[in-house]
PDB file of N, CA and C in Angstrom:
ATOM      1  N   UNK A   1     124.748   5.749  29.175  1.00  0.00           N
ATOM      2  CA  UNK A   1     124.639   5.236  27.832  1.00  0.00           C
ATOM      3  C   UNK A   1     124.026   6.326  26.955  1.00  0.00           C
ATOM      4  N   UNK A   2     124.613   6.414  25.479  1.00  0.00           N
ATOM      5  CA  UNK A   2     124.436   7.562  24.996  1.00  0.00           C
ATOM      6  C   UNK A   2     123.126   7.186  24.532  1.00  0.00           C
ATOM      7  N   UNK A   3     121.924   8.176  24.417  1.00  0.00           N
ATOM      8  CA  UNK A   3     120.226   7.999  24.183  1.00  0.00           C
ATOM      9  C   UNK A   3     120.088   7.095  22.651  1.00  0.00           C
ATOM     10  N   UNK A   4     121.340   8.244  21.778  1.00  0.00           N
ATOM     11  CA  UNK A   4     120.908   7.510  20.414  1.00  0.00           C
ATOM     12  C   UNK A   4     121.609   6.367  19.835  1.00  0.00           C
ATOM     13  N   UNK A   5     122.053   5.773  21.626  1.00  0.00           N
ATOM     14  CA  UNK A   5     122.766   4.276  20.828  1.00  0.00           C
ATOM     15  C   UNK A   5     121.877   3.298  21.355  1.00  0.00           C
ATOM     16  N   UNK A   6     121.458   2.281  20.442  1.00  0.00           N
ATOM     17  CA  UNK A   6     120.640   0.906  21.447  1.00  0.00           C
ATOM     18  C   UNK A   6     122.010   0.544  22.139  1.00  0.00           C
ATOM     19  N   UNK A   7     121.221  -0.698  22.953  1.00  0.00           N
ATOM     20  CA  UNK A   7     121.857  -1.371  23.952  1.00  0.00           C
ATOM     21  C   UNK A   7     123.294  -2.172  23.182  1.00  0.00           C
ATOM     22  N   UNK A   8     122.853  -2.834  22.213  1.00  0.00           N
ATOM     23  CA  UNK A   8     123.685  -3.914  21.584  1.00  0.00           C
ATOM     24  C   UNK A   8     124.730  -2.742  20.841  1.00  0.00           C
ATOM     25  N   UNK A   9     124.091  -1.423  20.527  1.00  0.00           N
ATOM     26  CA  UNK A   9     125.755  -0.616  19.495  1.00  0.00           C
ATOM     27  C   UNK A   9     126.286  -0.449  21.120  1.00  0.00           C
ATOM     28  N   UNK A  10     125.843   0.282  21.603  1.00  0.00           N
ATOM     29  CA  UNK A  10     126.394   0.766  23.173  1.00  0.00           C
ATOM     30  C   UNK A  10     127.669  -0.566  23.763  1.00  0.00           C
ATOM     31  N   UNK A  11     127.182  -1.709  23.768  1.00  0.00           N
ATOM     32  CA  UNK A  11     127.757  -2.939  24.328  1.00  0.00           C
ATOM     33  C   UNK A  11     129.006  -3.317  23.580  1.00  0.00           C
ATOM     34  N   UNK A  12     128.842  -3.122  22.476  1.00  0.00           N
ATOM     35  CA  UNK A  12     130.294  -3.563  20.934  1.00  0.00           C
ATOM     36  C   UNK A  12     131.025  -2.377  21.069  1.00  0.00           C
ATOM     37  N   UNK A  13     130.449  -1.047  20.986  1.00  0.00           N
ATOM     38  CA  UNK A  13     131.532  -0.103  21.094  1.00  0.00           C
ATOM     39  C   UNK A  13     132.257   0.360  22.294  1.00  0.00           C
ATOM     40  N   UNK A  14     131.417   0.083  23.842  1.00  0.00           N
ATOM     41  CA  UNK A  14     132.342   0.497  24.935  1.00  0.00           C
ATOM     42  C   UNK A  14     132.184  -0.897  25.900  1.00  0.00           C
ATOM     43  N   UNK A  15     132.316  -2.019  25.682  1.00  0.00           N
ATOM     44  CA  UNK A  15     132.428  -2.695  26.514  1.00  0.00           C
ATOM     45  C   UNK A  15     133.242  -3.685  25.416  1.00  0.00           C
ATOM     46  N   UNK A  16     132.792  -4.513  24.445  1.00  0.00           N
ATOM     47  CA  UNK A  16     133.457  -5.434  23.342  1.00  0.00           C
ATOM     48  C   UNK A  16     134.693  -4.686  22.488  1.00  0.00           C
ATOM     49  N   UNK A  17     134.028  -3.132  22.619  1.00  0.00           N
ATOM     50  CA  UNK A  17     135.791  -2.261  22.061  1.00  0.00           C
ATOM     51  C   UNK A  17     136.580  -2.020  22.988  1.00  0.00           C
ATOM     52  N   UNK A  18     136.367  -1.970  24.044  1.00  0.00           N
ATOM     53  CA  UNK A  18     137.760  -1.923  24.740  1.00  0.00           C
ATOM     54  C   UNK A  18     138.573  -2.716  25.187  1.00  0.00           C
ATOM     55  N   UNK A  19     139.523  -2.035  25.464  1.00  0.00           N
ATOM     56  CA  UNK A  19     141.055  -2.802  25.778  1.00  0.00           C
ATOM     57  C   UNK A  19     141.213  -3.485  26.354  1.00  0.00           C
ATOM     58  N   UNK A  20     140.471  -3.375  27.442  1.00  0.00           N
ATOM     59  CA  UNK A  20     140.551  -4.270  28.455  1.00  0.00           C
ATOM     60  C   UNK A  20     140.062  -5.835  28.369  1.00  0.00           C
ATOM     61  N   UNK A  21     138.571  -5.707  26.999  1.00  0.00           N
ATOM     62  CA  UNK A  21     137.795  -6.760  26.816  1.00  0.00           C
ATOM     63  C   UNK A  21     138.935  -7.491  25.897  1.00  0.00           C
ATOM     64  N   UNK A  22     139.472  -6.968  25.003  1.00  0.00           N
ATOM     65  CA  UNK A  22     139.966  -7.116  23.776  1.00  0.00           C
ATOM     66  C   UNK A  22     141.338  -8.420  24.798  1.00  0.00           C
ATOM     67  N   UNK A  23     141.958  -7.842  25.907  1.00  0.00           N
ATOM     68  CA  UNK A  23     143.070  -8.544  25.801  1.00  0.00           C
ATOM     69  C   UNK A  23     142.282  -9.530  27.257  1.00  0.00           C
ATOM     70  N   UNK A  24     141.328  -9.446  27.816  1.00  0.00           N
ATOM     71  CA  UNK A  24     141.017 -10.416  28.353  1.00  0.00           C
ATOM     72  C   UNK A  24     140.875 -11.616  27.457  1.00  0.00           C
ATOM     73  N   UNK A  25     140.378 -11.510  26.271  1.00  0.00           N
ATOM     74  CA  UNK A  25     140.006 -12.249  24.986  1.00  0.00           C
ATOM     75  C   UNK A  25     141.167 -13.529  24.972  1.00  0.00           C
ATOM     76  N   UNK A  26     142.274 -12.123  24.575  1.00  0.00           N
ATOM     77  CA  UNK A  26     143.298 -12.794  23.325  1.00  0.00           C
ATOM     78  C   UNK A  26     143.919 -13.675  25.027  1.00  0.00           C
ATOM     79  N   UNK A  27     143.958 -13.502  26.239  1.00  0.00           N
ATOM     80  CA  UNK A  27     144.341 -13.635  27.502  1.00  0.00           C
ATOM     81  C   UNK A  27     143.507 -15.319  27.191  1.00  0.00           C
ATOM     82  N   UNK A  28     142.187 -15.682  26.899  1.00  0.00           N
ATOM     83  CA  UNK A  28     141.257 -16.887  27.227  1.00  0.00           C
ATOM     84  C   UNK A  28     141.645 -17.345  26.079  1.00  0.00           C
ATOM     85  N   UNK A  29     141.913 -16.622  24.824  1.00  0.00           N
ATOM     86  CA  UNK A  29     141.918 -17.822  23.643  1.00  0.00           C
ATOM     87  C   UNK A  29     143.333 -18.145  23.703  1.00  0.00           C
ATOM     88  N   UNK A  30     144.663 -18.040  24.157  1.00  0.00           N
ATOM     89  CA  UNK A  30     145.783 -18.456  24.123  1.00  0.00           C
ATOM     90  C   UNK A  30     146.082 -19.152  25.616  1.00  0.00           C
ATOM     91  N   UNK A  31     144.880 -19.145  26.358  1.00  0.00           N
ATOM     92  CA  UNK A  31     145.032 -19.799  27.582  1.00  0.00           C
ATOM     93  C   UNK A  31     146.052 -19.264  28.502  1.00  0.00           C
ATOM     94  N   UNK A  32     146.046 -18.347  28.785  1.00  0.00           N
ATOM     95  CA  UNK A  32     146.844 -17.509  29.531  1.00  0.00           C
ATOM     96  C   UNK A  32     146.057 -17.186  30.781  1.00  0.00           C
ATOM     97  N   UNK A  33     146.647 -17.589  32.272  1.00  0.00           N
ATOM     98  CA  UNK A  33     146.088 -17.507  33.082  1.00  0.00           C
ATOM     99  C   UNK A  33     146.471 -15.769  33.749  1.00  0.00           C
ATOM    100  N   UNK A  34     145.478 -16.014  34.685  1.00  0.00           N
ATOM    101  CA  UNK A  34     146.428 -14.919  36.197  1.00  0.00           C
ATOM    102  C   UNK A  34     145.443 -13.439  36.091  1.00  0.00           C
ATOM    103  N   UNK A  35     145.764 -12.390  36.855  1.00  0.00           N
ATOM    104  CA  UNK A  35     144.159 -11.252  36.487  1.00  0.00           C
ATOM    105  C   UNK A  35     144.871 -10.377  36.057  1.00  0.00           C
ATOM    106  N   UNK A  36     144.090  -9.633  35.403  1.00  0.00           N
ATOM    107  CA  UNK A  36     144.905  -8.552  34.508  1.00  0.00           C
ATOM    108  C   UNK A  36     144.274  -7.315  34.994  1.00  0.00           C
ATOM    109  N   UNK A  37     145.642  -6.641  35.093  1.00  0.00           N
ATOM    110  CA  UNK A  37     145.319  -5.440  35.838  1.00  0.00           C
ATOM    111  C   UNK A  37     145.902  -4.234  35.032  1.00  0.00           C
ATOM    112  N   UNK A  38     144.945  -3.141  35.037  1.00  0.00           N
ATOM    113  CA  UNK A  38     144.654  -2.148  33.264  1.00  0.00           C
ATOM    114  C   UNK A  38     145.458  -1.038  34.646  1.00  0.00           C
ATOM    115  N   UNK A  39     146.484   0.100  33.712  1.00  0.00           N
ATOM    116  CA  UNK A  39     146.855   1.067  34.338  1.00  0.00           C
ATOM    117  C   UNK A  39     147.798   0.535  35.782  1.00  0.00           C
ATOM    118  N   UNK A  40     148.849  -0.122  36.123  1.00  0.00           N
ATOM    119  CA  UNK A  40     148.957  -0.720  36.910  1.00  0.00           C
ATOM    120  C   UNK A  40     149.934   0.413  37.483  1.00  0.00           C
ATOM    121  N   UNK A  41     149.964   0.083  39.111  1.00  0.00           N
ATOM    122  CA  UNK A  41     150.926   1.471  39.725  1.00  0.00           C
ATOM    123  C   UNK A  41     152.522   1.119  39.383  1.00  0.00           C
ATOM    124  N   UNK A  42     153.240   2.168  39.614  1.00  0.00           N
ATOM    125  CA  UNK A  42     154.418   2.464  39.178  1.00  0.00           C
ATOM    126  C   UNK A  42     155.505   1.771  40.119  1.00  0.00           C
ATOM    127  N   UNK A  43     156.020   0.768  39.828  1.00  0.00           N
ATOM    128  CA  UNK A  43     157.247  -0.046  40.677  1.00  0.00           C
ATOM    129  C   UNK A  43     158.023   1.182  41.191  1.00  0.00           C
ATOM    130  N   UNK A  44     158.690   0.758  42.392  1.00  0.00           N
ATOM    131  CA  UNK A  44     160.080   2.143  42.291  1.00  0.00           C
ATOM    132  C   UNK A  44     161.284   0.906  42.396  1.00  0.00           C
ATOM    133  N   UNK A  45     162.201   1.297  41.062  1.00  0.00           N
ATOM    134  CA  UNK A  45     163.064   0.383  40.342  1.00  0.00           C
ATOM    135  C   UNK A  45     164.612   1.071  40.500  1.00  0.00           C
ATOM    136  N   UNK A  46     164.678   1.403  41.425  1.00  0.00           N
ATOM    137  CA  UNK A  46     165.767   1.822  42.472  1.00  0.00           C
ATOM    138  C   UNK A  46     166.590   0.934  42.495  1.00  0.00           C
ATOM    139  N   UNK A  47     166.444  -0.195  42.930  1.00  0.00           N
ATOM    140  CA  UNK A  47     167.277  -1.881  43.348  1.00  0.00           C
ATOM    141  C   UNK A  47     167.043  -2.588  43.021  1.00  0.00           C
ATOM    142  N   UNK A  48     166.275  -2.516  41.790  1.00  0.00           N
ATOM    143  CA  UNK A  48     166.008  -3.465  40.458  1.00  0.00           C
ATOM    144  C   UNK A  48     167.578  -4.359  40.032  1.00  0.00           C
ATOM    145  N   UNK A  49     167.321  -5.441  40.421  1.00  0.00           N
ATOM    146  CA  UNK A  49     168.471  -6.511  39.863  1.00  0.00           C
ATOM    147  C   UNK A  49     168.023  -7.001  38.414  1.00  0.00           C
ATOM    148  N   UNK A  50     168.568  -7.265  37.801  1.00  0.00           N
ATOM    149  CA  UNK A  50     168.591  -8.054  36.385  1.00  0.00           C
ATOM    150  C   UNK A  50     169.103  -9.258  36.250  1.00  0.00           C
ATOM    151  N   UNK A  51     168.552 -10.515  35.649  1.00  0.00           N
ATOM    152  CA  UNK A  51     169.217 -11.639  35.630  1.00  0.00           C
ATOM    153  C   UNK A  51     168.931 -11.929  34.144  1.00  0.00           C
ATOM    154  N   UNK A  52     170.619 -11.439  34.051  1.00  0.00           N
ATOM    155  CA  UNK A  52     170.524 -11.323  32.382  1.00  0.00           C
ATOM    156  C   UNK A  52     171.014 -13.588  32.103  1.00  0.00           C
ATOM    157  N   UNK A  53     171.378 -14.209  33.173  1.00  0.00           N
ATOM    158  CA  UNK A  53     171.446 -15.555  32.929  1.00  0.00           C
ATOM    159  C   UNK A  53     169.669 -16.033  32.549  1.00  0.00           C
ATOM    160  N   UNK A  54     168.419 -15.859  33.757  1.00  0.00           N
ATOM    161  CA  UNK A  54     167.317 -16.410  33.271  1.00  0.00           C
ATOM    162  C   UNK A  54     166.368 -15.476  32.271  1.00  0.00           C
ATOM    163  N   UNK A  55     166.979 -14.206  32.012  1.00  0.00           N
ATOM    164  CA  UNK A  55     165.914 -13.593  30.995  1.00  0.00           C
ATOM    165  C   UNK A  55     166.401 -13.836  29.892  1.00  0.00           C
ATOM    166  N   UNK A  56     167.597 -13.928  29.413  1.00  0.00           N
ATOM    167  CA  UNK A  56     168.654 -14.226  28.018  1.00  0.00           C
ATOM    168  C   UNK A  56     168.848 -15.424  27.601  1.00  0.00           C
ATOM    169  N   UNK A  57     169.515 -15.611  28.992  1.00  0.00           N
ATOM    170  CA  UNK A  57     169.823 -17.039  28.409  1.00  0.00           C
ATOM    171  C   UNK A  57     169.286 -18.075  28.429  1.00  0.00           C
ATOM    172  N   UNK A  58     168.299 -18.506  29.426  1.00  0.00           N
ATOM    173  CA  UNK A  58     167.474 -19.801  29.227  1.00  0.00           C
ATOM    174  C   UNK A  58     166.180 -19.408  28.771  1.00  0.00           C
ATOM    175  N   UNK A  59     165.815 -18.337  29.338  1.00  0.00           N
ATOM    176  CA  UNK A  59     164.352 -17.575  28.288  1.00  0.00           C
ATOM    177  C   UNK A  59     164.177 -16.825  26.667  1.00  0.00           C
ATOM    178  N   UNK A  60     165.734 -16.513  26.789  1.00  0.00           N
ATOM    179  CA  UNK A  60     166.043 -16.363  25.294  1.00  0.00           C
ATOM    180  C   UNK A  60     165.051 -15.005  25.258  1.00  0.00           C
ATOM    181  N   UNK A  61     164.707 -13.864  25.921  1.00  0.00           N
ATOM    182  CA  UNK A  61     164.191 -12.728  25.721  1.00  0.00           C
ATOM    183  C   UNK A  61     165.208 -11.626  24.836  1.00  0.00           C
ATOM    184  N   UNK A  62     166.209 -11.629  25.045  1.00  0.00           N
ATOM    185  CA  UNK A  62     166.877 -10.939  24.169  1.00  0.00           C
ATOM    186  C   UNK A  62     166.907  -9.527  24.145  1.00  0.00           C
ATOM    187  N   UNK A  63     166.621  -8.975  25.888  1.00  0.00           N
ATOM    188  CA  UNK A  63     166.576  -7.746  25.987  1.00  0.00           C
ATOM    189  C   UNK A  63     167.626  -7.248  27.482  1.00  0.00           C
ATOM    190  N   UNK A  64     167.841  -5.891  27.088  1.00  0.00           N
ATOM    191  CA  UNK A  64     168.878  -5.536  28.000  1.00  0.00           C
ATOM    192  C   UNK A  64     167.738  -4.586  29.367  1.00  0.00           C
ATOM    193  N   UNK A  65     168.623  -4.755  30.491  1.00  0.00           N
ATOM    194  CA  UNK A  65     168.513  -4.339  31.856  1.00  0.00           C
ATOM    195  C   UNK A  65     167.358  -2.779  31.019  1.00  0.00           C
ATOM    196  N   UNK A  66     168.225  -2.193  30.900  1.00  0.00           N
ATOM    197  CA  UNK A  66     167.517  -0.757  30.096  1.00  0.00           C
ATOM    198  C   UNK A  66     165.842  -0.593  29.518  1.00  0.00           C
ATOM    199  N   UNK A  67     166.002  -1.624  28.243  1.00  0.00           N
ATOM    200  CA  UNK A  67     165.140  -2.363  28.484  1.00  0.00           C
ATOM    201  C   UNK A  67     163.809  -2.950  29.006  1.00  0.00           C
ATOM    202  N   UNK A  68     164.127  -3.694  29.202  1.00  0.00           N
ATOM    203  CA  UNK A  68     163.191  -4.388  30.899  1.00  0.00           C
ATOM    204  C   UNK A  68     162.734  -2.935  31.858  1.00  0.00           C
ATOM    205  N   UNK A  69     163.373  -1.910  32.230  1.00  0.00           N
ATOM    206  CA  UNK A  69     162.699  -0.972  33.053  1.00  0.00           C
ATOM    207  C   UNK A  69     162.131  -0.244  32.335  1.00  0.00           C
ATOM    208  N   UNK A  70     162.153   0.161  30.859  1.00  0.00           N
ATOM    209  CA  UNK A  70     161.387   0.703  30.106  1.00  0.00           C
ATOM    210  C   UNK A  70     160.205  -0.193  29.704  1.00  0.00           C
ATOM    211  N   UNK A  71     159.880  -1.110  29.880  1.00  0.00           N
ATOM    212  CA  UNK A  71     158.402  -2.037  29.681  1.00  0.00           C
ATOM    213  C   UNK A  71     158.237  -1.509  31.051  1.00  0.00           C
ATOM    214  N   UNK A  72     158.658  -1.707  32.050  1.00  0.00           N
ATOM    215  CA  UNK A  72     158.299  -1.833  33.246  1.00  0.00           C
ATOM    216  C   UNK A  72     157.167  -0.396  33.656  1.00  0.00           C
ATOM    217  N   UNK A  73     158.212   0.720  33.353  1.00  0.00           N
ATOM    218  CA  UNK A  73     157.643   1.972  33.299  1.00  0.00           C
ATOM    219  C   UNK A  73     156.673   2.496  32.684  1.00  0.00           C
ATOM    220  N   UNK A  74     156.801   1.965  31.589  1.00  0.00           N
ATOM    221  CA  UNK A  74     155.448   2.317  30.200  1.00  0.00           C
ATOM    222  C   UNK A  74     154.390   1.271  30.278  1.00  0.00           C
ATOM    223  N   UNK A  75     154.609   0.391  31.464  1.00  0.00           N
ATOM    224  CA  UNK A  75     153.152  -0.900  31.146  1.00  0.00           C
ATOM    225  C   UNK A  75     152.054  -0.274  31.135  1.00  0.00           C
ATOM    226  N   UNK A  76     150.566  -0.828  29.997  1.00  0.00           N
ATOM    227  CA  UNK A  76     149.449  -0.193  30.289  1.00  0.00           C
ATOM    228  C   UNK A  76     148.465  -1.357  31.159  1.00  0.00           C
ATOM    229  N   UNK A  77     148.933  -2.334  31.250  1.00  0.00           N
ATOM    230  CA  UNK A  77     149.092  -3.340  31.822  1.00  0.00           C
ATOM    231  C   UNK A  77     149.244  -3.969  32.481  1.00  0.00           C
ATOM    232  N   UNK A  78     149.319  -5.089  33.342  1.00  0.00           N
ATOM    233  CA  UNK A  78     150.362  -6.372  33.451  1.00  0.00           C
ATOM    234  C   UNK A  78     149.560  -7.543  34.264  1.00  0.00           C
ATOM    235  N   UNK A  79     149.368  -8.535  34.588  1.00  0.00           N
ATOM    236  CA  UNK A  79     149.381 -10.276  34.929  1.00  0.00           C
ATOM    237  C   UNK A  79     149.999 -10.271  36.264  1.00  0.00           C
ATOM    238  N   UNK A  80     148.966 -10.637  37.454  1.00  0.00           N
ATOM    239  CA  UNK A  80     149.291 -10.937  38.795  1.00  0.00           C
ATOM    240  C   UNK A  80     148.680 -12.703  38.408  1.00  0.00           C
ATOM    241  N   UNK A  81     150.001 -13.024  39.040  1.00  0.00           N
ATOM    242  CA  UNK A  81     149.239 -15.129  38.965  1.00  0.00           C
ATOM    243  C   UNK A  81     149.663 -15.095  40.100  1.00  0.00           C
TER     244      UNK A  81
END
């Protein structure tokens, strides 16, 4: 902890400012379950199937195969339930 911060600036700027706190947050106030895991390892998306019937069409996501492995790849993120 840096000397010339009290406890309470120290606590708002690296524990209440970060990312991690921030979307545990928005995670409890929208009631969103499951643990969230920051930096998550890299799938290997080799034999990655797509089900463009339950992501399109009954989930109405509206995104292509392409897509979907580009969230996949770039997550900073993601929700184990």
């Amino acid at each position: 902890m840096p000397a010339e911060l009290s406890y309470e600036e120290w606590y708002n700027e690296y524990v209440k400012g970060s990312t991690k706190y921030k979307l545990q947050k928005v995670m409890k106030d929208k009631k969103i379950s499951g643990k969230l895991i920051m930096g998550p390892k890299q799938l290997n998306l080799d034999n990655y199937t797509f089900d463009d019937e339950h992501i399109n069409k009954e989930r109405d996501h509206k995104v292509t195969k392409e897509e979907a492995v580009s969230f996949m790849k770039n997550a900073k993120f993601a929700l184990s339930r």
